[in-house]
C-alpha atoms as a PDB file:
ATOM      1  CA  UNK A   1    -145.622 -11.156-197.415  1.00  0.00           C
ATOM      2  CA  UNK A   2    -146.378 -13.131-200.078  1.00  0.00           C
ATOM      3  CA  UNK A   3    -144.976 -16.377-201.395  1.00  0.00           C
ATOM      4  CA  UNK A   4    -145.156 -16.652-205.657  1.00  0.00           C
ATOM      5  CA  UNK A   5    -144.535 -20.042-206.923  1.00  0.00           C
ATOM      6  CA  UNK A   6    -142.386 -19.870-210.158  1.00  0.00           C
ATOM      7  CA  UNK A   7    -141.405 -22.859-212.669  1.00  0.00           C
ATOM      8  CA  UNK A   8    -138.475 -22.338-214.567  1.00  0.00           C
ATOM      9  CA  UNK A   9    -137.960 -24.427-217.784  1.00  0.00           C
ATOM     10  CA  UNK A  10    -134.637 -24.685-219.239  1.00  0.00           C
ATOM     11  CA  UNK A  11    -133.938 -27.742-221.868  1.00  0.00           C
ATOM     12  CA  UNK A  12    -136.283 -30.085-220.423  1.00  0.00           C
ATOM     13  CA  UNK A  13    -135.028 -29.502-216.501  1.00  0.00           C
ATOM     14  CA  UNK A  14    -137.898 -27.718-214.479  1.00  0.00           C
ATOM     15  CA  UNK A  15    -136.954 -25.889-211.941  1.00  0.00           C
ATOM     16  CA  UNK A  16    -139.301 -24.775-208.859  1.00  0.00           C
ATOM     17  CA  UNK A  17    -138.598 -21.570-206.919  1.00  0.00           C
ATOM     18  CA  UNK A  18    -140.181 -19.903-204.098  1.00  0.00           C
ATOM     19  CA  UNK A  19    -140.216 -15.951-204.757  1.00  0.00           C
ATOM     20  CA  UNK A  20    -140.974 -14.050-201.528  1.00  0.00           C
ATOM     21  CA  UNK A  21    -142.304 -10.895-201.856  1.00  0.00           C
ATOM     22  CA  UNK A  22    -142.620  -7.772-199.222  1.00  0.00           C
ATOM     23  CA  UNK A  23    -146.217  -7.050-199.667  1.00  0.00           C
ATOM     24  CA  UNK A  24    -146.595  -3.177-199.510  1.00  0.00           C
ATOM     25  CA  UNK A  25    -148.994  -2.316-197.110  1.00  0.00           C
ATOM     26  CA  UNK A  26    -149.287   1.147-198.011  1.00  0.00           C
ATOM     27  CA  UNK A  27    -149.545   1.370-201.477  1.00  0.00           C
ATOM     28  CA  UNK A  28    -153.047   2.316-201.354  1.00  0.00           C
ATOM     29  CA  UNK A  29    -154.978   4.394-198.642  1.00  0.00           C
ATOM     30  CA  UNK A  30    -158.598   3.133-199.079  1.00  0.00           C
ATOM     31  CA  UNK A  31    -158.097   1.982-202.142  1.00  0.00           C
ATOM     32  CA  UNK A  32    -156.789   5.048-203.703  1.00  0.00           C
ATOM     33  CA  UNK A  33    -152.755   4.977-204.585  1.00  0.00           C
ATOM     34  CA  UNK A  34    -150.894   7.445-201.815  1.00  0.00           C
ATOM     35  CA  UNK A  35    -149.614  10.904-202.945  1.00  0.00           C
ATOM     36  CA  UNK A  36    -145.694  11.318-201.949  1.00  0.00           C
ATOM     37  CA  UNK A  37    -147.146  13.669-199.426  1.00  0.00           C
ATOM     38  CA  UNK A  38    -148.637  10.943-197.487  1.00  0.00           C
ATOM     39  CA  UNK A  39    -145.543   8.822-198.045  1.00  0.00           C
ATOM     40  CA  UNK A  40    -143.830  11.464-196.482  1.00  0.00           C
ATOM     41  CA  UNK A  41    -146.131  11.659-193.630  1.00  0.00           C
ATOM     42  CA  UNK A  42    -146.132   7.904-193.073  1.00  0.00           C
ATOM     43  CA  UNK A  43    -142.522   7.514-193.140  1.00  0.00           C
ATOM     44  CA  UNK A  44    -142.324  10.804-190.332  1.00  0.00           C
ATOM     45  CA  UNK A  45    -144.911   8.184-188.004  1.00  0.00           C
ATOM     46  CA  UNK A  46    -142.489   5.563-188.560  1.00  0.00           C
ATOM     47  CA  UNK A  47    -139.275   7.380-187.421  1.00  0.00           C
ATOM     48  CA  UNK A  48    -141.149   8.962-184.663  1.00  0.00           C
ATOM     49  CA  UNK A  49    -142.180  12.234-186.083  1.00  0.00           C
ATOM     50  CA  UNK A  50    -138.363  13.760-186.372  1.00  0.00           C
ATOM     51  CA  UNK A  51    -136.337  12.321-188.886  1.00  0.00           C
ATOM     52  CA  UNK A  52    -133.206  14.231-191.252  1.00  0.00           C
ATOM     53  CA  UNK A  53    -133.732  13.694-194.734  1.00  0.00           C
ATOM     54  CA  UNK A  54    -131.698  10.918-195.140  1.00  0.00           C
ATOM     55  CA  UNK A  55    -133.476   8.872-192.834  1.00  0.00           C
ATOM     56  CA  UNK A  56    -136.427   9.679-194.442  1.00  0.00           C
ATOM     57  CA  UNK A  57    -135.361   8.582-197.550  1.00  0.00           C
ATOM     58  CA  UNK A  58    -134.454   4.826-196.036  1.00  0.00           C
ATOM     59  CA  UNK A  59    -137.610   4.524-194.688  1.00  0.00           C
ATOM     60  CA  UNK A  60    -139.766   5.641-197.888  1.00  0.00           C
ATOM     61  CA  UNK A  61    -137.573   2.891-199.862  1.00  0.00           C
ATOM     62  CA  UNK A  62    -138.887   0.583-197.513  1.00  0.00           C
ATOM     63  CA  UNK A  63    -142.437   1.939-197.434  1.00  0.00           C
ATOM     64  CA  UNK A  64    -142.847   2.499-201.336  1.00  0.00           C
ATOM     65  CA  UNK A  65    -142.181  -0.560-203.042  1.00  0.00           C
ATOM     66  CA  UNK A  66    -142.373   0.585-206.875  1.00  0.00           C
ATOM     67  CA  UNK A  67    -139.543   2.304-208.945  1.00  0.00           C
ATOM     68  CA  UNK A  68    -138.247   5.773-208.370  1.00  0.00           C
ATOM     69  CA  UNK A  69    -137.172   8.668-210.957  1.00  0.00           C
ATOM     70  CA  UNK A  70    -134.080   9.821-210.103  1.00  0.00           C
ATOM     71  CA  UNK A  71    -135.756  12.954-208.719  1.00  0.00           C
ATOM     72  CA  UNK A  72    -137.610  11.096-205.855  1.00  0.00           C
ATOM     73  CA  UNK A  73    -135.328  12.659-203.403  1.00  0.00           C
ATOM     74  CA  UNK A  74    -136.105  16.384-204.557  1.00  0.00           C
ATOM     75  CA  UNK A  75    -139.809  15.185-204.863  1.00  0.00           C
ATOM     76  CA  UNK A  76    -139.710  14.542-201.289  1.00  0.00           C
ATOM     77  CA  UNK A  77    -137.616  17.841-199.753  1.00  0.00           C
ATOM     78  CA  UNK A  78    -140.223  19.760-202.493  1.00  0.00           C
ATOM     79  CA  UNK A  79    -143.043  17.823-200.471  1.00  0.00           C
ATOM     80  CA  UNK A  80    -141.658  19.314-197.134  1.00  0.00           C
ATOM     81  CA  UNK A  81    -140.937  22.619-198.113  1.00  0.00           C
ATOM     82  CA  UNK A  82    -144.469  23.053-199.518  1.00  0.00           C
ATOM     83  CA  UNK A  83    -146.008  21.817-196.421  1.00  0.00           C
ATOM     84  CA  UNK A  84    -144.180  23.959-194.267  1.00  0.00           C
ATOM     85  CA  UNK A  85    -144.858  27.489-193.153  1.00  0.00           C
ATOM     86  CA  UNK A  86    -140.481  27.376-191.882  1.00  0.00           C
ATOM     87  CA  UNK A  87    -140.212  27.360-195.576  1.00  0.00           C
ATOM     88  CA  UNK A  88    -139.920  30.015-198.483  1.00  0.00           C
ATOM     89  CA  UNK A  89    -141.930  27.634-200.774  1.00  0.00           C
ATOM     90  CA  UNK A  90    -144.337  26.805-198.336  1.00  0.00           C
ATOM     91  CA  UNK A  91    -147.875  26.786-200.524  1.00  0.00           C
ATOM     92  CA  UNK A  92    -149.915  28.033-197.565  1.00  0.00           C
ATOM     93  CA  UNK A  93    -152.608  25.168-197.605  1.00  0.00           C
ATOM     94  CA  UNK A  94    -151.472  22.209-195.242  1.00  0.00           C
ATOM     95  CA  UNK A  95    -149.052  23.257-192.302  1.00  0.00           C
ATOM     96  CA  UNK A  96    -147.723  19.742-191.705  1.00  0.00           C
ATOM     97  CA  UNK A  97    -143.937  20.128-190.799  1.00  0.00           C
ATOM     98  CA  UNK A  98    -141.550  22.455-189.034  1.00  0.00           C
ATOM     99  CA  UNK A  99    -137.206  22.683-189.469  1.00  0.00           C
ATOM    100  CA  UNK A 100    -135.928  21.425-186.068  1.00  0.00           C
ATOM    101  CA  UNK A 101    -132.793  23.033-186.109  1.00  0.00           C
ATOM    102  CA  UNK A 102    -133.443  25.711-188.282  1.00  0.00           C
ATOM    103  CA  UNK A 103    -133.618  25.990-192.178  1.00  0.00           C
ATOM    104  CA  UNK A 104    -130.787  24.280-193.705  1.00  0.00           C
ATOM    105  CA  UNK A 105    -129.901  21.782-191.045  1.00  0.00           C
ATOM    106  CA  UNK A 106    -132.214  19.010-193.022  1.00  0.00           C
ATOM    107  CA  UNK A 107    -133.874  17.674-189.810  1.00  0.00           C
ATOM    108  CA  UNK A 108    -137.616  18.403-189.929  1.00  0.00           C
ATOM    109  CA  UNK A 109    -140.575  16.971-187.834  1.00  0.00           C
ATOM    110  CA  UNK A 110    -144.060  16.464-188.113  1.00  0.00           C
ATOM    111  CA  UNK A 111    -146.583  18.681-186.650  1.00  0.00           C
ATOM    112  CA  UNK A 112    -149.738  17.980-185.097  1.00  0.00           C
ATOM    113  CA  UNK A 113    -152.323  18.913-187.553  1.00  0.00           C
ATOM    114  CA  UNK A 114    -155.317  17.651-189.441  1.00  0.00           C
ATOM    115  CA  UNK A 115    -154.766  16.684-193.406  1.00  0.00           C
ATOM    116  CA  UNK A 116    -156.757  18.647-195.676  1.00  0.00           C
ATOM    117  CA  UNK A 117    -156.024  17.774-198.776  1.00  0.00           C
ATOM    118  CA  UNK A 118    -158.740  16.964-201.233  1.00  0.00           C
ATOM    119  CA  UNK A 119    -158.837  14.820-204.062  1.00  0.00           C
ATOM    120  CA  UNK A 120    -160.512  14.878-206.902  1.00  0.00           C
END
């Protein structure tokens, strides 16, 4: 959390506010800015590693403090979907999630598995 100072000046009257800010502690991942995939990922960890869509969409708001499109949601089921070998559009690189209740249902969890992707 962190506290900005702010002086507001309006016809000679100052004004003093304290801002407080949520500090986003994972808006980098050793210093590099976080893909949505691990978004996704973290948020999964947060909710205990089962989590419907909807959820996960609360808890990336709370975990990604900077604007969204207004695609972010389809970003993230996209995200799933290609990490997931449930899935028609899984890419068949990382194997990260698996449909709960079955394809459709929106309710996915997180496997156990070891992240591969490489940057460049």
């Amino acid at each position: 959390m962190i506290l900005k100072k702010k002086i507001l000046s309006s016809k000679g009257l100052r004004i003093f506010c304290i801002i407080i800010v949520r500090q986003n502690n994972y808006r980098y991942n050793g210093g590099k800015i976080m893909t949505w995939l691990e978004y996704v990922v973290k948020a999964f960890e947060n909710l205990g590693g089962v989590a419907s869509y909807k959820q996960l969409y609360e808890e990336i708001l709370l975990i990604r403090n900077e604007k969204f499109s207004d695609s972010w949601k389809a970003v993230v089921r996209a995200t799933i979907e290609r990490n997931s070998s449930d899935s028609l559009a899984y890419a068949g690189k990382n194997d990260i999630f698996y449909s709960v209740d079955g394809l459709g249902n929106g309710i996915w969890g997180l496997r156990e598995y070891t992240f591969e992707e490489k940057r460049t």
